[in-house]
N, C-alpha and C. Protein backbone atom coordinates (compact mmCIF):
# COMPACT_ATOMS: atom_id res chain seq x y z
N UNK A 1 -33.19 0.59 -29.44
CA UNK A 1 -32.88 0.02 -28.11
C UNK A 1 -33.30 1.02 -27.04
N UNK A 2 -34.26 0.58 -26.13
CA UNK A 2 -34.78 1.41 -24.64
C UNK A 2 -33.64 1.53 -23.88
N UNK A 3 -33.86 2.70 -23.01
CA UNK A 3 -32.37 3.03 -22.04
C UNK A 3 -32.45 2.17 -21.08
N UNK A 4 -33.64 1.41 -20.58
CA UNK A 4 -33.29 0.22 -19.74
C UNK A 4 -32.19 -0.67 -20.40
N UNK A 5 -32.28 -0.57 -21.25
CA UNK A 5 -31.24 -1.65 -21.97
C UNK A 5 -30.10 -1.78 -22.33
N UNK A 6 -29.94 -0.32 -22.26
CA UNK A 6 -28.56 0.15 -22.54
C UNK A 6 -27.99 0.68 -21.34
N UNK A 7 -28.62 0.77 -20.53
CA UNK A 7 -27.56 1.03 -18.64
C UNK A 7 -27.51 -0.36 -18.34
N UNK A 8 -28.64 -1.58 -18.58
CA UNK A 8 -28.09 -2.80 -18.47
C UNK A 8 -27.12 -3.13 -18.78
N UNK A 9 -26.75 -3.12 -20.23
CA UNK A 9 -25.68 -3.48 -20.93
C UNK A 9 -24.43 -2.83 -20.13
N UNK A 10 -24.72 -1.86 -20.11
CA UNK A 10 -23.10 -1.06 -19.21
C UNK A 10 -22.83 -1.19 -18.43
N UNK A 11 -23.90 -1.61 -17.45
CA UNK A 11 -24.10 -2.60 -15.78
C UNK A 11 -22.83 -3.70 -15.93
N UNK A 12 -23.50 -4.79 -16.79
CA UNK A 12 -23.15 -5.56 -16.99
C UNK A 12 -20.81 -5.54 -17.61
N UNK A 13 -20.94 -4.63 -18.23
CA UNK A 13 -19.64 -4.40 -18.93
C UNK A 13 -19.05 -3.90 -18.19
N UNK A 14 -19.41 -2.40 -16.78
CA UNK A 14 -18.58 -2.69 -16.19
C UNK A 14 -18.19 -3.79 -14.76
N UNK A 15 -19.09 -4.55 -14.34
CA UNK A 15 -18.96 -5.68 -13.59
C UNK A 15 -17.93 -6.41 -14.16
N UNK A 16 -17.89 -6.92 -15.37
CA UNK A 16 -17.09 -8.11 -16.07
C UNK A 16 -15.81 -7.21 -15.83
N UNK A 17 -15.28 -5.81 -16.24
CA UNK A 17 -14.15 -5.25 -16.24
C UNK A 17 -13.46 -5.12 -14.95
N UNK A 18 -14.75 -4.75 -14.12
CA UNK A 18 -14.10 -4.66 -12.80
C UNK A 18 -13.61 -6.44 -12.23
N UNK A 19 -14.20 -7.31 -12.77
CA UNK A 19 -13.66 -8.47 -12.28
C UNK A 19 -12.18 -9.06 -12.55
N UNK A 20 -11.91 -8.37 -13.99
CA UNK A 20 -10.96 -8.63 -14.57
C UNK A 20 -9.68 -7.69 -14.24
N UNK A 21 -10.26 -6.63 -13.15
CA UNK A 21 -9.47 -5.74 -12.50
C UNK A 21 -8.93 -4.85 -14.25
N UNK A 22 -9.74 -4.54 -14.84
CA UNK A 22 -9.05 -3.73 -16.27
C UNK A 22 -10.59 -2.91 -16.50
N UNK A 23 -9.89 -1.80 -17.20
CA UNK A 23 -11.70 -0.94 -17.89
C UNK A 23 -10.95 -0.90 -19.33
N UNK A 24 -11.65 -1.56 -20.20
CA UNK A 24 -11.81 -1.51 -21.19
C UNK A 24 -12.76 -0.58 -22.13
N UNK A 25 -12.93 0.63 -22.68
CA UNK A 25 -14.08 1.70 -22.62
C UNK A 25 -14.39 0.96 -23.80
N UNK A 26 -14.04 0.30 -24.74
CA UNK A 26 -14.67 -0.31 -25.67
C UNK A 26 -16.00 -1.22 -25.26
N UNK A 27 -15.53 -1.90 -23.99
CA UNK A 27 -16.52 -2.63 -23.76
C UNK A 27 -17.94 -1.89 -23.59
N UNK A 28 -17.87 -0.68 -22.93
CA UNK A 28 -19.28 -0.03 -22.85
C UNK A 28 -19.52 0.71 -24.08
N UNK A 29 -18.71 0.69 -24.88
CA UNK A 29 -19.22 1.52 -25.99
C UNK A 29 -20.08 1.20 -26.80
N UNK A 30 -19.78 -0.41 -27.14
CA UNK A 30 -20.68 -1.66 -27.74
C UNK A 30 -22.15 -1.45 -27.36
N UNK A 31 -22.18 -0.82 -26.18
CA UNK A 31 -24.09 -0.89 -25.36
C UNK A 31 -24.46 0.27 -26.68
N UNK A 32 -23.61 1.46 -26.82
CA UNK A 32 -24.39 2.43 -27.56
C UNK A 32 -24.04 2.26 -29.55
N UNK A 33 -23.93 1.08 -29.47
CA UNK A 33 -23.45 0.93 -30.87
C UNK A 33 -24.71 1.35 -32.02
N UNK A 34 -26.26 1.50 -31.64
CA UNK A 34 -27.37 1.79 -32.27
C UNK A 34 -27.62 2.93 -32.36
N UNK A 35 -26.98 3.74 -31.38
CA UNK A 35 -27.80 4.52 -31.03
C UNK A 35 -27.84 6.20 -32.35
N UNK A 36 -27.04 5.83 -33.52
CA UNK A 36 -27.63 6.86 -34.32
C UNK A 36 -28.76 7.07 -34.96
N UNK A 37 -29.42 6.19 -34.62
CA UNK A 37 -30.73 6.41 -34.91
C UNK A 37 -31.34 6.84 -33.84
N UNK A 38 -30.87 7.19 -32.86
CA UNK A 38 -32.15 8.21 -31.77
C UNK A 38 -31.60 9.43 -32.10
N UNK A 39 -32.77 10.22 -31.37
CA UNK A 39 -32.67 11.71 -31.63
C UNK A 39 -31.16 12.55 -30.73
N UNK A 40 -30.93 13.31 -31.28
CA UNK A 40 -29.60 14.33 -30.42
C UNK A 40 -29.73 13.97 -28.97
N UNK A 41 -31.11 14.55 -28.11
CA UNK A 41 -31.14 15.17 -27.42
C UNK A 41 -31.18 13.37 -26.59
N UNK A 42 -31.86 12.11 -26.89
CA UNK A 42 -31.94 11.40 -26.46
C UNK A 42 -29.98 10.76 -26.54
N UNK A 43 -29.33 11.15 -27.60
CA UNK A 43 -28.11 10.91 -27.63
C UNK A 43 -27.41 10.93 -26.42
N UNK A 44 -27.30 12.45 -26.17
CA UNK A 44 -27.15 12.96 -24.98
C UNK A 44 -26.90 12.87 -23.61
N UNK A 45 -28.25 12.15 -23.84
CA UNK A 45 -28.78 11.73 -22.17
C UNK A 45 -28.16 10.12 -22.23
N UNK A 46 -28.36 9.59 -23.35
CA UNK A 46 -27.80 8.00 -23.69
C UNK A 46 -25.68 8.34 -23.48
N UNK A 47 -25.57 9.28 -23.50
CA UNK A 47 -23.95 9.46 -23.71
C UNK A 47 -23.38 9.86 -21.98
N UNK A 48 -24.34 10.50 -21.50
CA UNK A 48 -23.74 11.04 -20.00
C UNK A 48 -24.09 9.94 -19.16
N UNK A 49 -25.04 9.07 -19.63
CA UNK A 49 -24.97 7.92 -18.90
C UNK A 49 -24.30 6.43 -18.49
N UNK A 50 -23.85 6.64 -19.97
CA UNK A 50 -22.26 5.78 -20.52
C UNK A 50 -20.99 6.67 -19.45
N UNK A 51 -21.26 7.78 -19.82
CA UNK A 51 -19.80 8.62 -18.87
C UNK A 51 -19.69 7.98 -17.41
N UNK A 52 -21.13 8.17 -16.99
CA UNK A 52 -20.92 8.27 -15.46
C UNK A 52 -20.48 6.81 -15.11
N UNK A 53 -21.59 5.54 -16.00
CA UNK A 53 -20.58 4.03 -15.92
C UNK A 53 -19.71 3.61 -15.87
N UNK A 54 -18.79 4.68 -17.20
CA UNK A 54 -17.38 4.05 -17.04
C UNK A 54 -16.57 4.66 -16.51
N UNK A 55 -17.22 5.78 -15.52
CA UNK A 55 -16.12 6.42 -14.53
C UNK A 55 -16.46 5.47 -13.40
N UNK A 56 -17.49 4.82 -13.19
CA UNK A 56 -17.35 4.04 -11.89
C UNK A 56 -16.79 2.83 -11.83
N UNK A 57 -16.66 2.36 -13.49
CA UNK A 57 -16.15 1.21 -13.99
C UNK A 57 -14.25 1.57 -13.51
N UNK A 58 -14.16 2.44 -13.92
CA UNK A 58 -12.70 2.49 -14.17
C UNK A 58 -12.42 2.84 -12.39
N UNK A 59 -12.60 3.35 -11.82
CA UNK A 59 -12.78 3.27 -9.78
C UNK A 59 -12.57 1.77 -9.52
N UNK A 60 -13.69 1.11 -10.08
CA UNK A 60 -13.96 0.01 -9.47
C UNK A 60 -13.02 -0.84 -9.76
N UNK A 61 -12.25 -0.64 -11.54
CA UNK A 61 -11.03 -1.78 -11.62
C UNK A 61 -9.78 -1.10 -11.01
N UNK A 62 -9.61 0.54 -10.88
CA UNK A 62 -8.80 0.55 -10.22
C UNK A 62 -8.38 0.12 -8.88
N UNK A 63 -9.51 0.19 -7.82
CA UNK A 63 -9.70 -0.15 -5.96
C UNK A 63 -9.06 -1.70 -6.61
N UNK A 64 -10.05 -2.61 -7.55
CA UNK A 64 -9.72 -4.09 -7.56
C UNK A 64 -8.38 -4.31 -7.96
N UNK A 65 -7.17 -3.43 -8.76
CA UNK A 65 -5.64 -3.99 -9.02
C UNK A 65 -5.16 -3.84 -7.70
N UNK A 66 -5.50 -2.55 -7.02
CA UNK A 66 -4.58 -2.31 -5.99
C UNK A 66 -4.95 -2.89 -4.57
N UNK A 67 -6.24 -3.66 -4.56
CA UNK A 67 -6.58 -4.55 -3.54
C UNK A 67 -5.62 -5.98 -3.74
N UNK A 68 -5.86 -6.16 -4.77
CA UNK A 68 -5.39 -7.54 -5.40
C UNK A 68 -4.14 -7.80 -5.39
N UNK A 69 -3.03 -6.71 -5.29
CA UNK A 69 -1.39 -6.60 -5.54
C UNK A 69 -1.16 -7.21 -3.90
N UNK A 70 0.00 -7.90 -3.55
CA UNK A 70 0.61 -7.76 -2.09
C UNK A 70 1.90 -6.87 -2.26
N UNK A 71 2.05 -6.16 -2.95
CA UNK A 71 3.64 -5.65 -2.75
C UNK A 71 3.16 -3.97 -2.76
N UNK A 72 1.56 -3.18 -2.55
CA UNK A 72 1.62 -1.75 -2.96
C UNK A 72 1.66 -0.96 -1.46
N UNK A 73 2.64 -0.30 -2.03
CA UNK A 73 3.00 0.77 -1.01
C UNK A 73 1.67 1.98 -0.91
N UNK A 74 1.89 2.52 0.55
CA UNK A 74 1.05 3.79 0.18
C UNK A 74 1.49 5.17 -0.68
N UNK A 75 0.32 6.04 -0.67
CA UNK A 75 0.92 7.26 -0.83
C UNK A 75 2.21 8.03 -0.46
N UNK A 76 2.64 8.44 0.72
CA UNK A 76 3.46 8.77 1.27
C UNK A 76 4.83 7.88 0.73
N UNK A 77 5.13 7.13 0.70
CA UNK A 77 6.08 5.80 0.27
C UNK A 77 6.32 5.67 -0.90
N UNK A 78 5.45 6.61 -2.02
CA UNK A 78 5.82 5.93 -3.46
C UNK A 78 7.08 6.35 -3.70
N UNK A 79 8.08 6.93 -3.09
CA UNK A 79 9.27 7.51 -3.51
C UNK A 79 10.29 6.95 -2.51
N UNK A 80 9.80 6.41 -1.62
CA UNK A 80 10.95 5.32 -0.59
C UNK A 80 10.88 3.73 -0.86
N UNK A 81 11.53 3.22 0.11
CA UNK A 81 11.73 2.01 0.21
C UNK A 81 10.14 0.95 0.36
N UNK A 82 9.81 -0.13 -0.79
CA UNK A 82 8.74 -0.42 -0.61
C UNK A 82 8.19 -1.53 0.61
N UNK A 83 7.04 -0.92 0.55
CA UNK A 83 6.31 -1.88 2.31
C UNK A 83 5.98 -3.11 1.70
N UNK A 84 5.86 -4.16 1.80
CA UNK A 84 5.25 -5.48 1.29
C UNK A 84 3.96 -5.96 2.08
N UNK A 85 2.96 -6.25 1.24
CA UNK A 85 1.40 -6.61 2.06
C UNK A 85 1.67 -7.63 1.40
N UNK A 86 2.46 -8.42 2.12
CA UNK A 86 1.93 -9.66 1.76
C UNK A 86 2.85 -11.13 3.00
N UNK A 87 3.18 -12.42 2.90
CA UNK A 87 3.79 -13.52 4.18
C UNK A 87 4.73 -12.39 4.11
N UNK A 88 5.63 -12.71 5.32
CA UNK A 88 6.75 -12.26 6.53
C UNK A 88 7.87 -13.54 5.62
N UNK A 89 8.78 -13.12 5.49
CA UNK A 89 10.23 -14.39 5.68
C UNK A 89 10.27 -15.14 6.55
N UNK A 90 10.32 -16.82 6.11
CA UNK A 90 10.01 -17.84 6.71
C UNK A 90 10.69 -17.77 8.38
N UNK A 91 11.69 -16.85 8.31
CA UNK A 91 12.38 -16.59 9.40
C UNK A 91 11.87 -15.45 10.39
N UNK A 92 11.05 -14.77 9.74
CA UNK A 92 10.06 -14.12 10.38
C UNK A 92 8.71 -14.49 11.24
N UNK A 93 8.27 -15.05 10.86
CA UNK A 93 6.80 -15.69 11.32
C UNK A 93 6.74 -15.95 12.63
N UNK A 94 7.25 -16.60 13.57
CA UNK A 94 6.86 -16.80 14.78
C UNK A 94 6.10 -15.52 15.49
N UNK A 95 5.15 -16.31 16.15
CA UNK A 95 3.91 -15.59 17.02
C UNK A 95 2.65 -15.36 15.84
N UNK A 96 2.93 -15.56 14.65
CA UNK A 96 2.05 -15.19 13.83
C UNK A 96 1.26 -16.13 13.34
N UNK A 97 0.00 -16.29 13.47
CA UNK A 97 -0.99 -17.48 12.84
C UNK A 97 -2.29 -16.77 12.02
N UNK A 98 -2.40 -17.13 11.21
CA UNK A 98 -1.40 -18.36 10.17
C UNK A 98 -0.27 -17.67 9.91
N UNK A 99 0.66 -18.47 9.90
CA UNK A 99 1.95 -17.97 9.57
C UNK A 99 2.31 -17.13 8.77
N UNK A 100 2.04 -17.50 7.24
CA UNK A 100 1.79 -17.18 5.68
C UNK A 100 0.90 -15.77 5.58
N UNK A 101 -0.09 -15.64 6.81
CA UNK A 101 -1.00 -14.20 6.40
C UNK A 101 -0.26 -13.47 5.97
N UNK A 102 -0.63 -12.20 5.46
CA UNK A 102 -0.52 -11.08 4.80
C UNK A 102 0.31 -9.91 5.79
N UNK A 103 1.02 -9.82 5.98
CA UNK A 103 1.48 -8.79 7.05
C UNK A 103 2.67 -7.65 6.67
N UNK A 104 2.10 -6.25 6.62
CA UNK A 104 3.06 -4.86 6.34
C UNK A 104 3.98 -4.84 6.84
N UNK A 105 5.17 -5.15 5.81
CA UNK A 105 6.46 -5.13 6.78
C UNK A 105 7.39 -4.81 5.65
N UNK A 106 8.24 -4.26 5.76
CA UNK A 106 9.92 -4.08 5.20
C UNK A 106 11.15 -5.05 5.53
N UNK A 107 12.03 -5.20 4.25
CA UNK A 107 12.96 -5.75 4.49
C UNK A 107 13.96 -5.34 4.91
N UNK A 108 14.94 -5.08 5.28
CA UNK A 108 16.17 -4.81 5.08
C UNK A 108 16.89 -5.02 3.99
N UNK A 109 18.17 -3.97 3.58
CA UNK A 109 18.76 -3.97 2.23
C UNK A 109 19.58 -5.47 2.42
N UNK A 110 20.17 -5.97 3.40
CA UNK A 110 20.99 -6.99 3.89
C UNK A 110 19.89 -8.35 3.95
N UNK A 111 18.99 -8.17 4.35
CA UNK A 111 18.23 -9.13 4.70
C UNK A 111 18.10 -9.78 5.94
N UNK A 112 19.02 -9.00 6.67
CA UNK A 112 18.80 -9.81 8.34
C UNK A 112 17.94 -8.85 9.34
N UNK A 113 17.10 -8.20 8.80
CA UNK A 113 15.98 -7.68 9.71
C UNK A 113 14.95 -6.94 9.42
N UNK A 114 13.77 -7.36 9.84
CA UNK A 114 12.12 -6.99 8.90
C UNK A 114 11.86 -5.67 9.94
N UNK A 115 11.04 -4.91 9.50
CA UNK A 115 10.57 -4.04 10.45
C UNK A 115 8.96 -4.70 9.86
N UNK A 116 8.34 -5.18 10.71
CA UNK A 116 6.63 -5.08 11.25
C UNK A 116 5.69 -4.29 11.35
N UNK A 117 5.01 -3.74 10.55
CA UNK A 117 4.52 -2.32 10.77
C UNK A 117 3.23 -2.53 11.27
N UNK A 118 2.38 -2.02 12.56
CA UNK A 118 1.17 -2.02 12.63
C UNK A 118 0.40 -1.50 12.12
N UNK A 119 0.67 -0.01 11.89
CA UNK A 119 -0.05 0.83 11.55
C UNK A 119 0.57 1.66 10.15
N UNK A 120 -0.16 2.80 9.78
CA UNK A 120 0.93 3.48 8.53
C UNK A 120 1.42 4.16 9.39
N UNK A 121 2.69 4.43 9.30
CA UNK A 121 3.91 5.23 9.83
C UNK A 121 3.19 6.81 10.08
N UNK A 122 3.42 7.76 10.75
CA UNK A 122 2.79 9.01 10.82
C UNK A 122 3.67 10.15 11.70
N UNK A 123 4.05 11.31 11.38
CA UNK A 123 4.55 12.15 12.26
C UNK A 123 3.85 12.34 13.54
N UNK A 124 2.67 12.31 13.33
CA UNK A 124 1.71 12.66 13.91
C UNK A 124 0.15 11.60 14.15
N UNK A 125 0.47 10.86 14.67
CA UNK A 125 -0.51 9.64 14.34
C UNK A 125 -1.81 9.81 15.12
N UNK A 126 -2.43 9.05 14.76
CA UNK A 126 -4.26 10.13 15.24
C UNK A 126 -4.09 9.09 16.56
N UNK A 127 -5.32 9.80 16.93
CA UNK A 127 -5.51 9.87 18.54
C UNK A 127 -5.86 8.07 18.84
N UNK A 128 -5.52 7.56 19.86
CA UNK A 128 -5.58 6.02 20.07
C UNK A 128 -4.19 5.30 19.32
N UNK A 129 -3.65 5.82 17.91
CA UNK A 129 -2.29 4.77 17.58
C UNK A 129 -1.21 5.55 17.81
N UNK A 130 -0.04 4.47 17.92
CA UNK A 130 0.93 4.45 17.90
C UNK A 130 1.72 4.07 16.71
N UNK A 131 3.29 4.50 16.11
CA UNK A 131 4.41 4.24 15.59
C UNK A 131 4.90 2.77 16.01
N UNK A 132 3.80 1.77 15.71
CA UNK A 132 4.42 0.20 16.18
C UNK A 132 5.14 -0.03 15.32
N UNK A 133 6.64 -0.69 15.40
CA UNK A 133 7.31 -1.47 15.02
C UNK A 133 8.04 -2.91 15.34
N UNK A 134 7.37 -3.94 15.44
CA UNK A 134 8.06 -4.95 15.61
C UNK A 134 9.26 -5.48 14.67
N UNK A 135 10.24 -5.30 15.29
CA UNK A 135 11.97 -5.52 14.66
C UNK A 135 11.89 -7.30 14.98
N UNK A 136 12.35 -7.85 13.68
CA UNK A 136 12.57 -9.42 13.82
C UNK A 136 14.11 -9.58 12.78
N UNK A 137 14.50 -10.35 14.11
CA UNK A 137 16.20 -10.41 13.03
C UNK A 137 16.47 -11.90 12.77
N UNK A 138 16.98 -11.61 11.59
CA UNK A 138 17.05 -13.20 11.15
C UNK A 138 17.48 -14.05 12.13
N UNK A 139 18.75 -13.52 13.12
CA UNK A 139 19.78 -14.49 14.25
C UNK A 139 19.15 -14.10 15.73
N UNK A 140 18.25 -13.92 15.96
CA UNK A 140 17.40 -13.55 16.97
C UNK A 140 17.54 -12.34 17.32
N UNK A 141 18.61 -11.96 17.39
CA UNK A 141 18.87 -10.26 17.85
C UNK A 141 20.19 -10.34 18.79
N UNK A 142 20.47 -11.38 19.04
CA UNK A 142 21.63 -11.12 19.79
C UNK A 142 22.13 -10.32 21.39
N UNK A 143 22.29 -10.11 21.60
CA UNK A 143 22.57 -9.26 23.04
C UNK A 143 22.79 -7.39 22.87
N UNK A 144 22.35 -6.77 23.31
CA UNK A 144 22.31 -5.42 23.36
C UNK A 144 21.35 -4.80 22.86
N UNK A 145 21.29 -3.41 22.76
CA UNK A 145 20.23 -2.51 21.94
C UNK A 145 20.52 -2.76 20.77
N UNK A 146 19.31 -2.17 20.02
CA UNK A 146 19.03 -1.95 18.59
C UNK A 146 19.04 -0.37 18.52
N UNK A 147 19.80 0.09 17.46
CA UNK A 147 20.45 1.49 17.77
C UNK A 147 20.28 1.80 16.53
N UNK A 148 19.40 2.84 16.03
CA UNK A 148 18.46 3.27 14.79
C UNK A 148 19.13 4.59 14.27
N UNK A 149 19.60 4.90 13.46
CA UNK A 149 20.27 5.98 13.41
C UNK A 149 19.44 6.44 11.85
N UNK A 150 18.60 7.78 11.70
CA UNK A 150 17.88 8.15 10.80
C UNK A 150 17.99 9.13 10.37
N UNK A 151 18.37 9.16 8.81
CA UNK A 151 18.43 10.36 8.46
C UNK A 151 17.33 10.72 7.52
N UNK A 152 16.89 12.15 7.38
CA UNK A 152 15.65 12.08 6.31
C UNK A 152 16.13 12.39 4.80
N UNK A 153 15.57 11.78 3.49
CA UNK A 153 16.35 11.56 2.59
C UNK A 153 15.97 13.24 2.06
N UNK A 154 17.05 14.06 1.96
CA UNK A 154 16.86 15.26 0.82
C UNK A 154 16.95 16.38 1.80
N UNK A 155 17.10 16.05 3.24
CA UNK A 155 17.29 17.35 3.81
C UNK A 155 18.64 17.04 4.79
N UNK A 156 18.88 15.80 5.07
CA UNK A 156 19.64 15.46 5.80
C UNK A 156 19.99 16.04 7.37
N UNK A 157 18.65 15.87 7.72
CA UNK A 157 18.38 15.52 9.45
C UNK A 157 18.57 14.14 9.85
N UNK A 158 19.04 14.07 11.06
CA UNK A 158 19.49 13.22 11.53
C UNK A 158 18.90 12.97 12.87
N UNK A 159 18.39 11.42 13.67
CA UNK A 159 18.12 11.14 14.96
C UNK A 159 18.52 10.35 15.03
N UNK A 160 18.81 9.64 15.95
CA UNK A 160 18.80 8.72 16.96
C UNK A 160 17.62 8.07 18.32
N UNK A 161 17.59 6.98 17.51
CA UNK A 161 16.73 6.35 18.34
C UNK A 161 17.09 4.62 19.27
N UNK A 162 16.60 4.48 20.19
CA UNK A 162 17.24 2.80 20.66
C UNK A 162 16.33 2.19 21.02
N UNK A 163 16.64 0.90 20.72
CA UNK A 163 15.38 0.23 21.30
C UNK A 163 16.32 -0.77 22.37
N UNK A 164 16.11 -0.34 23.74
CA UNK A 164 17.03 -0.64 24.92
C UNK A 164 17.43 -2.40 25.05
N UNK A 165 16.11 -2.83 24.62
CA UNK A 165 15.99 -4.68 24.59
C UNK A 165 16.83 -5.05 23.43
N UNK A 166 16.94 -4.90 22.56
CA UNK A 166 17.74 -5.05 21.08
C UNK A 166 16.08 -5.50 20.08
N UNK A 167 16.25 -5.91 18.89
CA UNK A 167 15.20 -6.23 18.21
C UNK A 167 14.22 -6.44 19.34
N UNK A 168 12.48 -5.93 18.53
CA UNK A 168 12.03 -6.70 19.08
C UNK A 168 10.70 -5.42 19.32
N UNK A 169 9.48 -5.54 20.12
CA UNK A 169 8.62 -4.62 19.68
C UNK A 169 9.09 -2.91 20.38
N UNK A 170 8.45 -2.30 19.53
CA UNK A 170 9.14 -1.04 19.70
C UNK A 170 7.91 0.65 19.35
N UNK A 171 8.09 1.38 19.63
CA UNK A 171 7.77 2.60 19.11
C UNK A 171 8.72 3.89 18.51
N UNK A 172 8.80 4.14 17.20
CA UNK A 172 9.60 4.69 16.53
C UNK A 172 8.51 5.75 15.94
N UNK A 173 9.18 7.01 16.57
CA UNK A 173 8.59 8.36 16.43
C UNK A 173 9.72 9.34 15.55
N UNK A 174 9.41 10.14 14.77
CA UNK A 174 10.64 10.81 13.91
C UNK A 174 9.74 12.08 13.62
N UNK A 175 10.52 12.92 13.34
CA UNK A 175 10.13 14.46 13.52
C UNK A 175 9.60 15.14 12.66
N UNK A 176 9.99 14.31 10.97
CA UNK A 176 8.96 14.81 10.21
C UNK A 176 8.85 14.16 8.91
N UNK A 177 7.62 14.52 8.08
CA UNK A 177 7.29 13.67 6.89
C UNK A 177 8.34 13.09 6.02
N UNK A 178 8.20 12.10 5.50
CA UNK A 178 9.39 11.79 3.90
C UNK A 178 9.63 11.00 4.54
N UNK A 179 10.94 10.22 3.36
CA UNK A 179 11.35 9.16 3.12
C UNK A 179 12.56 8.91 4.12
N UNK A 180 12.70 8.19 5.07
CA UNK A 180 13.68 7.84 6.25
C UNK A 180 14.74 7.01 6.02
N UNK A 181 16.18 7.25 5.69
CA UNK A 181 17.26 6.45 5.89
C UNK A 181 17.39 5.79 7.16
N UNK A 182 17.21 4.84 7.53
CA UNK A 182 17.75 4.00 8.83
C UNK A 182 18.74 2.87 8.73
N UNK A 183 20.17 3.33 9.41
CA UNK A 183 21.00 2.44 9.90
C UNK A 183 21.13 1.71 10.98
N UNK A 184 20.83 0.38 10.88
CA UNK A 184 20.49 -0.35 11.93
C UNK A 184 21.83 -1.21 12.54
N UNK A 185 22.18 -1.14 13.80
CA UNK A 185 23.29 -1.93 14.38
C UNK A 185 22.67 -2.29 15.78
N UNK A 186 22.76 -3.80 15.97
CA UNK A 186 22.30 -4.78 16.67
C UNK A 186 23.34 -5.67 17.19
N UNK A 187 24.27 -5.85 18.34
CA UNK A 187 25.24 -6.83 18.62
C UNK A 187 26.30 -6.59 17.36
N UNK A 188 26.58 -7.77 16.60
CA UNK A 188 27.76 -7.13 15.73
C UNK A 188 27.07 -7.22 14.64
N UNK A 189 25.94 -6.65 14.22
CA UNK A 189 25.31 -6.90 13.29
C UNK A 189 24.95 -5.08 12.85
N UNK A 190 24.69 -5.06 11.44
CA UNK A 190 24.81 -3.76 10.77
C UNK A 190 24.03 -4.03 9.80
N UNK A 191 22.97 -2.41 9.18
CA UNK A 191 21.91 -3.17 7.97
C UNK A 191 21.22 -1.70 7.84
N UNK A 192 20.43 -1.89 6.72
CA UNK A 192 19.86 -0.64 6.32
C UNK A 192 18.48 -0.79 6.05
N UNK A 193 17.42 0.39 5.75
CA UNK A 193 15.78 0.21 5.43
C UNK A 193 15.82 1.21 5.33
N UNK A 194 14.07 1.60 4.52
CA UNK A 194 14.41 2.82 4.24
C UNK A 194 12.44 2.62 4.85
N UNK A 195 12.01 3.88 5.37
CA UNK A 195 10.50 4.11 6.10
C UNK A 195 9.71 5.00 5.79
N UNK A 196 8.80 5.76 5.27
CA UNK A 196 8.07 6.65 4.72
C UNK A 196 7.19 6.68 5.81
N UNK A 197 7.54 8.25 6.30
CA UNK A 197 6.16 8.37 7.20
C UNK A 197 5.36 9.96 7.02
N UNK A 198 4.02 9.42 6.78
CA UNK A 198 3.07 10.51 6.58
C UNK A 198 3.51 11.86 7.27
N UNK A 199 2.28 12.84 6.80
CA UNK A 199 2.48 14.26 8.24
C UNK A 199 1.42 13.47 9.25
């Protein structure tokens, strides 16, 4: 078998894997199933070329699970409360079209209030964004501020933050990386989330 034929074959094996969002290394192995009958040195060159395939194979099904999931958190977050990429609670949606899109947001432990995330959360957020949070409460929000009380999980710092209108869009800045306890009290309403924000 010519090496055109056998980077075809691996072409081909990892496309199908990456579709299937899985790398299967068996599948490319099958391309070099002849190959003891070529010489060492052609081995070789037939073997590092299999490597480099199914390292792009295995990239490519990895980017495709974690494109494909709506519930993956980022980096920063794998140890907090998870972000959801995917619809808002039916009680959420207004202003949003299509309703159902895909939109980064958190629940609350209670369930009566989403935080909206525009952007990824950041101590330090690059030049042009902001710490957007649009707050949506199940009972509209009621009368008064929204009064954020944050502690960071493992060192136990503490802020205070308000959002003067009660729910509703906001900028929430916090002092430093990790996983964020927030106690939320709104009118007579009380609730918890938890926020991961980068350095």
């Amino acid at each position: 078998m010519n090496d055109e034929l056998i980077v075809q074959r691996l072409r081909e094996a990892m496309a199908e894997e990456s579709r299937r969002h899985r790398l299967d290394t068996g599948a490319a192995a099958t391309a070099l199933a002849d190959r003891a009958a070529v010489g060492p040195r052609r081995r070789r060159d037939r073997v590092a070329i299999a490597t480099a395939l199914v390292g792009a194979a295995a990239a490519a099904g990895v980017y495709a699970v974690v494109s494909a999931r709506h519930d993956v958190t980022p980096p920063a977050a794998a140890s907090c409360g998870p972000v959801v990429r995917g619809p808002l609670p039916q009680w959420a949606r207004a202003g949003f079209t299509p309703p159902d899109q895909p939109v980064p947001h958190v629940v609350s432990a209670g369930g009566q209030i989403v935080a909206i995330l525009f952007v990824d959360l950041r101590v330090h957020p690059a030049a042009g964004t902001n710490n957007k949070i649009l707050w949506s409460a199940r009972d509209g929000g009621g009368t008064g501020p929204l009064v954020i009380r944050a502690t960071l999980r493992g060192a136990g710092t503490g802020v205070t933050r308000t959002v003067d209108n009660g729910p509703g869009p906001s900028i929430i800045d916090l002092p430093a990386a990790g996983c964020w306890h927030l106690e939320l009290g709104w009118g007579a309403h009380h609730d918890t989330l938890e926020l991961a924000y980068a350095p």
